[in-house]
N, C-alpha and C. Protein backbone atom coordinates (compact mmCIF):
# COMPACT_ATOMS: atom_id res chain seq x y z
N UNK A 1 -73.74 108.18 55.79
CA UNK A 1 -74.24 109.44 56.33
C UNK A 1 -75.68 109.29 56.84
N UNK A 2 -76.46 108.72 56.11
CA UNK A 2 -77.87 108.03 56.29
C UNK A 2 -77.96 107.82 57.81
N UNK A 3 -76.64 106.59 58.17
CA UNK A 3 -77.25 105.81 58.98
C UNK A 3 -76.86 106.65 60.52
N UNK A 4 -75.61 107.88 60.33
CA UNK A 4 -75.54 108.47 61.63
C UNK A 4 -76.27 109.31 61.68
N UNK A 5 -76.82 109.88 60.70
CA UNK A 5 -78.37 110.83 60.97
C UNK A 5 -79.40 110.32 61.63
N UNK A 6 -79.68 108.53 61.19
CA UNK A 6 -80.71 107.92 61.84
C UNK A 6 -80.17 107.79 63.06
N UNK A 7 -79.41 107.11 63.32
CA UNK A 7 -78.61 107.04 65.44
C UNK A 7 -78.53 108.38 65.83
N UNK A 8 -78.46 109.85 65.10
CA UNK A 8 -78.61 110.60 65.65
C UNK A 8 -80.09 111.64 66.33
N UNK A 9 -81.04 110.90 65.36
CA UNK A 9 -82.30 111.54 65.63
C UNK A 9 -83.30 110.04 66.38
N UNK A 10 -82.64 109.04 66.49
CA UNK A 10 -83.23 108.21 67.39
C UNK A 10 -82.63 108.24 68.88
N UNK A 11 -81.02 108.56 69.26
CA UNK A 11 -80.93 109.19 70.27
C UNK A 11 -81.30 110.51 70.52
N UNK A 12 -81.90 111.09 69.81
CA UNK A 12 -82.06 112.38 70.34
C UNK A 12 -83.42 112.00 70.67
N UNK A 13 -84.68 111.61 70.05
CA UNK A 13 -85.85 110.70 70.27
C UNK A 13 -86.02 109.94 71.80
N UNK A 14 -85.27 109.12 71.96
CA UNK A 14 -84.70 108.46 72.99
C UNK A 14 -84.39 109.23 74.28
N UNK A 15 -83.81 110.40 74.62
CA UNK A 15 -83.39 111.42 75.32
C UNK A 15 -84.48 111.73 75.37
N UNK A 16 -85.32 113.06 74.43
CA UNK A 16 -86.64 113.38 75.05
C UNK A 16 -87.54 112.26 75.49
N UNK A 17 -87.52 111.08 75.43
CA UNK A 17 -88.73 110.38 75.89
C UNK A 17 -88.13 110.11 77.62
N UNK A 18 -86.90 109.55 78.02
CA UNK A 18 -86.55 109.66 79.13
C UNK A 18 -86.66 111.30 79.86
N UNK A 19 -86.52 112.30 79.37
CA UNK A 19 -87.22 113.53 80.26
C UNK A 19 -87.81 113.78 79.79
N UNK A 20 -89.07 113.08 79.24
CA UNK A 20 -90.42 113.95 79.29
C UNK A 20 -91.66 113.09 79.97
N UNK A 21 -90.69 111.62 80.14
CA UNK A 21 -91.99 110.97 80.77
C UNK A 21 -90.91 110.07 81.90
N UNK A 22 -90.97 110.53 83.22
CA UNK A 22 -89.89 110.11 84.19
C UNK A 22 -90.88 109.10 85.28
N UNK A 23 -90.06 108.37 85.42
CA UNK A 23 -90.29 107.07 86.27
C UNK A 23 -91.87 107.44 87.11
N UNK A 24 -92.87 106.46 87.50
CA UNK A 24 -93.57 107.04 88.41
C UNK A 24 -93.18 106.81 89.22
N UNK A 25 -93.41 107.11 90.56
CA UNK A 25 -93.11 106.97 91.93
C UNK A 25 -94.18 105.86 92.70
N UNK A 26 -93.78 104.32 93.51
CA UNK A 26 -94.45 103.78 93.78
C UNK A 26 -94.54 103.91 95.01
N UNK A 27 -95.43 103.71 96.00
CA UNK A 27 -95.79 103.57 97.56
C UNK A 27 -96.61 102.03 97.94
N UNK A 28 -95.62 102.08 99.17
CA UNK A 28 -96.01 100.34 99.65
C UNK A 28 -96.98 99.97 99.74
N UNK A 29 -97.98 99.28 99.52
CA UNK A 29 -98.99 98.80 99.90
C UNK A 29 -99.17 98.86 101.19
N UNK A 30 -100.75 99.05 101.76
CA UNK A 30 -101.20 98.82 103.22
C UNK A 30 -101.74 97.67 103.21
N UNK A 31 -101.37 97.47 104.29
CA UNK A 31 -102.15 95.73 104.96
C UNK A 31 -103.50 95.89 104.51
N UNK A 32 -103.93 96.99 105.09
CA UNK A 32 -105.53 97.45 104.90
C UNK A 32 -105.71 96.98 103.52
N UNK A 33 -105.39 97.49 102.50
CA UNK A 33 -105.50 97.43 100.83
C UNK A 33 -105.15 96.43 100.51
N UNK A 34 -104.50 95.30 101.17
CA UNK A 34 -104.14 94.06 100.66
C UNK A 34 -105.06 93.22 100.57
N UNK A 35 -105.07 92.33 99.15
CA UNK A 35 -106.26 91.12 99.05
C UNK A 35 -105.42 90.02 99.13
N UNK A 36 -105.36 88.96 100.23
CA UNK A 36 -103.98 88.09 99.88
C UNK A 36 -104.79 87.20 98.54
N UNK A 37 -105.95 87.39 97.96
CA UNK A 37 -106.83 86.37 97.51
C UNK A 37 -106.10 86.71 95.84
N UNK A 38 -105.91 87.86 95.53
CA UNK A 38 -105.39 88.34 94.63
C UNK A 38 -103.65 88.05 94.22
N UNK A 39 -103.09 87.61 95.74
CA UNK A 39 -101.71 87.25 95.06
C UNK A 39 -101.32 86.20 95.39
N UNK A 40 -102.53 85.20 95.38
CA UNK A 40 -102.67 83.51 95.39
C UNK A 40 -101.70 82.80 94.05
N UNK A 41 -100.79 82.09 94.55
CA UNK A 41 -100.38 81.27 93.24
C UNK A 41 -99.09 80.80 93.03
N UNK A 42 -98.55 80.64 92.08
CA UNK A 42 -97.12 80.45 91.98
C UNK A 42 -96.03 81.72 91.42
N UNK A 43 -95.09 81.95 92.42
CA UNK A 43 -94.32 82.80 92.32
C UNK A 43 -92.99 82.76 92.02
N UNK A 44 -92.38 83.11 90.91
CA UNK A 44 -90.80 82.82 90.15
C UNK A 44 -90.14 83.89 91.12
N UNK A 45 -88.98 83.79 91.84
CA UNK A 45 -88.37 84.98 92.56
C UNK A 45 -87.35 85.43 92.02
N UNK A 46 -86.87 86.59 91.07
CA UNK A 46 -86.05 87.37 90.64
C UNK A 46 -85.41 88.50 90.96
N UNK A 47 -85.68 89.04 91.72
CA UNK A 47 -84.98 90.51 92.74
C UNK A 47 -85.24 90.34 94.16
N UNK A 48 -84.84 90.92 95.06
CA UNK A 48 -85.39 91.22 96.67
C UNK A 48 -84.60 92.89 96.38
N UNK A 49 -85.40 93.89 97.30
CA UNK A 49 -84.78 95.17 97.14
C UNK A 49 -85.44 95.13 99.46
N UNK A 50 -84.41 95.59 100.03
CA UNK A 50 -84.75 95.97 101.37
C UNK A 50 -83.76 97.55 101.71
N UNK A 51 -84.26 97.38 102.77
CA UNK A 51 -83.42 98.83 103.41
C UNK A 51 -82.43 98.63 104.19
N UNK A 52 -82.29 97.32 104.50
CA UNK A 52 -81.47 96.96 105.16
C UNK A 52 -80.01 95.47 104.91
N UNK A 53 -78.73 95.59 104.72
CA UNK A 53 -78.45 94.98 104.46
C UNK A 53 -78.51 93.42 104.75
N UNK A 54 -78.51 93.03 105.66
CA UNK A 54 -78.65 92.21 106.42
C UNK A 54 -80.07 91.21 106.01
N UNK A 55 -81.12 92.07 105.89
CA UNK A 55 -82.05 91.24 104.83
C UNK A 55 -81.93 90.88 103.45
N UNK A 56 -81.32 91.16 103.19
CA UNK A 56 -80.31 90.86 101.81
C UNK A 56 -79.68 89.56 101.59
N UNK A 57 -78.89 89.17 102.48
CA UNK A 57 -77.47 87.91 102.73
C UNK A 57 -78.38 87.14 102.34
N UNK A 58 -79.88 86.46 102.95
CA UNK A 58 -80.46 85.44 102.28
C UNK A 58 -80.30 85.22 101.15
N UNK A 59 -81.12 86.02 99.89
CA UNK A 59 -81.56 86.05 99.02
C UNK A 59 -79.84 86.00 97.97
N UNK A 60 -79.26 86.75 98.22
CA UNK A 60 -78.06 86.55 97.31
C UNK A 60 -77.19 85.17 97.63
N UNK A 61 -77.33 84.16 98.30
CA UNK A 61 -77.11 82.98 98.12
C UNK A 61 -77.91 82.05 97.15
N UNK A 62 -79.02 82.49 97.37
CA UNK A 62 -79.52 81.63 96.26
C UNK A 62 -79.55 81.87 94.90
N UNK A 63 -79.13 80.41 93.90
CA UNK A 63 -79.81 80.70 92.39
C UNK A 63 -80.86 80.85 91.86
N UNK A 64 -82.26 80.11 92.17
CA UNK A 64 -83.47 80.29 91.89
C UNK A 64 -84.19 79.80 92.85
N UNK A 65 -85.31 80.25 92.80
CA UNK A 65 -86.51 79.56 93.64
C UNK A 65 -87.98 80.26 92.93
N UNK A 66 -88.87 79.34 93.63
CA UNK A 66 -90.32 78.98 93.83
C UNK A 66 -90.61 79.54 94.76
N UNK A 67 -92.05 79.86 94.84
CA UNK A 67 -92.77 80.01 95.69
C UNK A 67 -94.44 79.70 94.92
N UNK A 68 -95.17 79.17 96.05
CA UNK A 68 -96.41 79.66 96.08
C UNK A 68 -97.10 79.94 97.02
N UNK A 69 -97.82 80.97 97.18
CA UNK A 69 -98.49 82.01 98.00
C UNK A 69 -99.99 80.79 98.15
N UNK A 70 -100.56 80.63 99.76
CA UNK A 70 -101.79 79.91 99.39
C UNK A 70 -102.27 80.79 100.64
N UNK A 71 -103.76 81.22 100.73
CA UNK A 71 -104.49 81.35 102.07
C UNK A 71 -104.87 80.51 103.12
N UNK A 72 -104.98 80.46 104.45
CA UNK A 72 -105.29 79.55 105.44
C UNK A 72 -106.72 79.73 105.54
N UNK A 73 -107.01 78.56 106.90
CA UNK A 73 -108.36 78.66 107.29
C UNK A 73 -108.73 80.49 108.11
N UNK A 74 -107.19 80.33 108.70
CA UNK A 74 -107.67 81.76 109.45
C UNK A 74 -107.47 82.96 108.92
N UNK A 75 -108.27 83.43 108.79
CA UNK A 75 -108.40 84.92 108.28
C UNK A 75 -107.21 85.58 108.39
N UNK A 76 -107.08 86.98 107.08
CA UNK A 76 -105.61 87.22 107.50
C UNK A 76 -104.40 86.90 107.62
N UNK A 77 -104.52 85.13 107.10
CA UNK A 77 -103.01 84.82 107.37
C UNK A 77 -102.63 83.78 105.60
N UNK A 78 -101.32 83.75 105.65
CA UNK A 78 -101.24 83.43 104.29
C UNK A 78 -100.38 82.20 104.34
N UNK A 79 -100.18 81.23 103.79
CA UNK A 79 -98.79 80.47 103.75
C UNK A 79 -97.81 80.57 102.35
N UNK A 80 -96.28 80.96 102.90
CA UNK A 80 -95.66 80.92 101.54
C UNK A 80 -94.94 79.65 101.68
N UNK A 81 -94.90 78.59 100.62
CA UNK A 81 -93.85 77.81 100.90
C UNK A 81 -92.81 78.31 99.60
N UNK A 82 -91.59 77.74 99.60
CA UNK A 82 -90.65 77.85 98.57
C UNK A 82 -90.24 76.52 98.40
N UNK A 83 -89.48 76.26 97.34
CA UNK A 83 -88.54 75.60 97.19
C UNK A 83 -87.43 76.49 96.29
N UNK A 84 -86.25 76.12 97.09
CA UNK A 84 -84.80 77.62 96.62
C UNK A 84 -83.78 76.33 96.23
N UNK A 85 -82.93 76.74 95.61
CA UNK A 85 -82.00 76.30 94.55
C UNK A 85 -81.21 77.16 95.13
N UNK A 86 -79.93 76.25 96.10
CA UNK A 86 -78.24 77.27 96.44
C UNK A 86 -77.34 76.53 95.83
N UNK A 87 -76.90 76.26 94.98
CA UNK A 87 -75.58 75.43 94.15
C UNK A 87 -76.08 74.15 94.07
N UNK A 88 -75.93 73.27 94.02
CA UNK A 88 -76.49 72.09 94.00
C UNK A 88 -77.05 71.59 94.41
N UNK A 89 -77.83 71.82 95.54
CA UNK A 89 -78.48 71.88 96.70
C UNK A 89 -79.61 72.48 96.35
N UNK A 90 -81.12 71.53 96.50
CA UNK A 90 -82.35 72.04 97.21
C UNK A 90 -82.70 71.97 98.21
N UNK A 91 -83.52 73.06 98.83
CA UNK A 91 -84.19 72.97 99.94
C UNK A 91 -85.76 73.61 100.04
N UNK A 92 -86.65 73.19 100.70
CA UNK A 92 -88.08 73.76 101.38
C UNK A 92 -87.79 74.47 102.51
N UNK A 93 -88.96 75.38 101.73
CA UNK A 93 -89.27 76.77 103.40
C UNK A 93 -90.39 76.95 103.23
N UNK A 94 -90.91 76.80 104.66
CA UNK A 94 -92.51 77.57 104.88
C UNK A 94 -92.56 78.55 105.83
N UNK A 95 -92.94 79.90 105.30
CA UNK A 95 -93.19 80.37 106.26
C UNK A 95 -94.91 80.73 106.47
N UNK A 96 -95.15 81.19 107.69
CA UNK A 96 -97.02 81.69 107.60
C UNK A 96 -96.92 83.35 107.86
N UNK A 97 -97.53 83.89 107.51
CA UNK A 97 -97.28 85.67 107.50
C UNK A 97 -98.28 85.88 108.12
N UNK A 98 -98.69 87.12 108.87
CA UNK A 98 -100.36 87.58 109.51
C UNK A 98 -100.40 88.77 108.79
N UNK A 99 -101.82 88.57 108.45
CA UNK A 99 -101.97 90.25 107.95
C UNK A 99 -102.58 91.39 108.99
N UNK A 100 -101.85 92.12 109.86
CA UNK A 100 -102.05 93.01 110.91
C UNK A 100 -102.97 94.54 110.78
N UNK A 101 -103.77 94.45 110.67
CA UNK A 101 -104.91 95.73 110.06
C UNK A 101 -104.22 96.93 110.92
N UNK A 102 -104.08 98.18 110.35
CA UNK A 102 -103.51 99.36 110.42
C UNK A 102 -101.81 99.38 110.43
N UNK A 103 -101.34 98.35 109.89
CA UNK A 103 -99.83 98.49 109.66
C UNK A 103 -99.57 98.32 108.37
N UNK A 104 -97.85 98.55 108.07
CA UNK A 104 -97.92 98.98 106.81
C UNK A 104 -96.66 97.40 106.49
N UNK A 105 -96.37 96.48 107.52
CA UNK A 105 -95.91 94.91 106.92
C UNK A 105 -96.63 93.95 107.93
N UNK A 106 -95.62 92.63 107.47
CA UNK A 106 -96.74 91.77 108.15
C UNK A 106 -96.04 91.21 109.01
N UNK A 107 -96.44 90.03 109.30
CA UNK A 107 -95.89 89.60 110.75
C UNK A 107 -95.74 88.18 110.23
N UNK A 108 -94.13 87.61 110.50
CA UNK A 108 -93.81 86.27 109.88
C UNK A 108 -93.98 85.60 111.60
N UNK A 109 -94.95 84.38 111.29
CA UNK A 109 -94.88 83.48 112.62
C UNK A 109 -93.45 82.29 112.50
């Protein structure tokens, strides 16, 4: 009896904490507000979320990957390389990104 009183007042516990304190709401970053200096480094890749399907198909082929994020000589611009893991198979990708002042993504060269 103990123990469904306790599962019953820890789901009920549980319930008010999901409606009383609800998700915050996030907004994209601006180019403007971006420090690429700040997201210098090595990057484990675990989700992709887009709006579009089609940017998607990449990412769900692969099993894991790398990245690290480094800055160039020229201002504004970043290099990501990867190394991605698709079944038995590795491969390298570089891409270079621009950071475009008053837009809200960037620009892959």
């Amino acid at each position: 009896m103990a123990k469904k009183l306790a599962s019953l007042l820890l789901y009920v516990y549980s319930m008010w904490v999901v409606v009383s304190q609800p998700c915050p709401t996030y907004t994209a970053l601006s180019i403007d507000s971006l420090n690429p200096e700040e997201y210098r480094g090595r990057w484990y890749f675990s989700a992709a979320v887009s709006g579009r399907e089609e940017e998607l198909q990449w990412f769900r082929m692969m099993d894991s990957s790398v990245f690290n994020l480094q800055t160039t000589a020229v201002p504004q611009t970043v290099l990501l390389n990867g190394d991605i893991r698709i079944g038995n198979n590795c491969m390298r990708s570089s891409m270079t990104y621009t950071l475009l002042p008053g837009r809200n993504y960037v620009q892959v060269e």
